[in-house]
Protein backbone atom coordinates (compact mmCIF):
# COMPACT_ATOMS: atom_id res chain seq x y z
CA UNK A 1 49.15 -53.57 88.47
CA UNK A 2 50.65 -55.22 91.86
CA UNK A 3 50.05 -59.24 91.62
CA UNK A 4 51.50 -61.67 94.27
CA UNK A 5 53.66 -64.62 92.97
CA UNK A 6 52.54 -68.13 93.80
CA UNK A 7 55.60 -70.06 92.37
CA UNK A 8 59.24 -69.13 91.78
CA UNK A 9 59.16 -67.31 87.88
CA UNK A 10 62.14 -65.19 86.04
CA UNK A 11 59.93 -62.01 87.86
CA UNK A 12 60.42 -62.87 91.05
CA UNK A 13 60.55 -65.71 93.87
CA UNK A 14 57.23 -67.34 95.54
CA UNK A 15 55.45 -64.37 97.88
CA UNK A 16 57.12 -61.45 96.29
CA UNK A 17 54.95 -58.82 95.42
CA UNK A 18 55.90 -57.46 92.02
CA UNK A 19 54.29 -54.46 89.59
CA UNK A 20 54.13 -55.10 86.44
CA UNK A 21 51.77 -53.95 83.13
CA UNK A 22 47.92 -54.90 83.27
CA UNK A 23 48.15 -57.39 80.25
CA UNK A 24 50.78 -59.67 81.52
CA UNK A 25 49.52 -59.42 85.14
CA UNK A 26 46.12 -61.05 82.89
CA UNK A 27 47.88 -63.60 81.77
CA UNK A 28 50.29 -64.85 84.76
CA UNK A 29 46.83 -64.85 86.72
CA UNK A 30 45.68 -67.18 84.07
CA UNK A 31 48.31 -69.27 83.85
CA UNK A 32 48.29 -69.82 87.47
CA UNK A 33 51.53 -68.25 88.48
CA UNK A 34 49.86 -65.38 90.35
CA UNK A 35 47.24 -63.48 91.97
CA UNK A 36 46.13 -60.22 91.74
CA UNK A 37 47.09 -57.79 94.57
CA UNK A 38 44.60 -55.75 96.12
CA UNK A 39 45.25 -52.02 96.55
CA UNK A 40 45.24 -50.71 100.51
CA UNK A 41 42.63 -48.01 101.40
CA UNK A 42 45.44 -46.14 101.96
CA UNK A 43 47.15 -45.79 98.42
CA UNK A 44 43.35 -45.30 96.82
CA UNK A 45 43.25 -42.09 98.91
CA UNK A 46 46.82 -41.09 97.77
CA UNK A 47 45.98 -42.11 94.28
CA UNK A 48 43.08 -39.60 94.35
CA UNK A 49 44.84 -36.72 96.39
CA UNK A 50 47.69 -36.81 93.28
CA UNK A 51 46.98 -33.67 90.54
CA UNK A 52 47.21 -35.03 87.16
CA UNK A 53 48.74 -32.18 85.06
CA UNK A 54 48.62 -32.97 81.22
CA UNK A 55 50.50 -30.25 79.14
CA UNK A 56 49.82 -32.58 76.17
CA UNK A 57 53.34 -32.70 75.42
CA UNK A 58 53.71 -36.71 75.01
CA UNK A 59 50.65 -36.71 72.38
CA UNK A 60 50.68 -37.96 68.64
CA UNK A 61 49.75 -35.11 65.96
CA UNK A 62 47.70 -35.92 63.88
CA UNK A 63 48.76 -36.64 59.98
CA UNK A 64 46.96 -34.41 57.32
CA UNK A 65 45.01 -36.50 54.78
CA UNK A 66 46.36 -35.63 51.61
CA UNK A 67 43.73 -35.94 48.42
CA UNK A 68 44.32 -39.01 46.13
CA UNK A 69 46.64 -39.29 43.24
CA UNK A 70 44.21 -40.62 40.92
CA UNK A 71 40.98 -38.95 41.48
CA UNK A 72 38.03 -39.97 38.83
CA UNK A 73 37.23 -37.23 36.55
């Protein structure tokens, strides 16, 4: 997420335009260090002309349950 710097922080100096994760953009815009930046028409289109290719490579496997070690009879 883009937001736009209103004072001078350890991100950037007062104007810059800096991208950085959606939680702490939530929070500097709460604290009243920034503002959110809007996206251009221009990088929407881009954003949808992209292919997303997913080989599912970078998911988790999931773990086997294994039974419990004390059933009840």
């Amino acid at each position: 997420m883009e937001i736009k710097l209103l004072k001078n922080h350890t991100l950037g100096k007062q104007g810059d335009i800096v991208k950085v994760n959606y939680h702490r953009a939530k929070y500097l815009i709460a604290m009243g260090v920034a503002l959110e930046q809007k996206q251009a028409k221009d990088d929407v289109e881009e954003i949808k002309t992209e292919k997303i290719v997913d080989n599912g490579s970078n998911t988790k496997k999931r773990a086997t349950r294994k039974g419990k070690a004390n059933p009840k009879p």
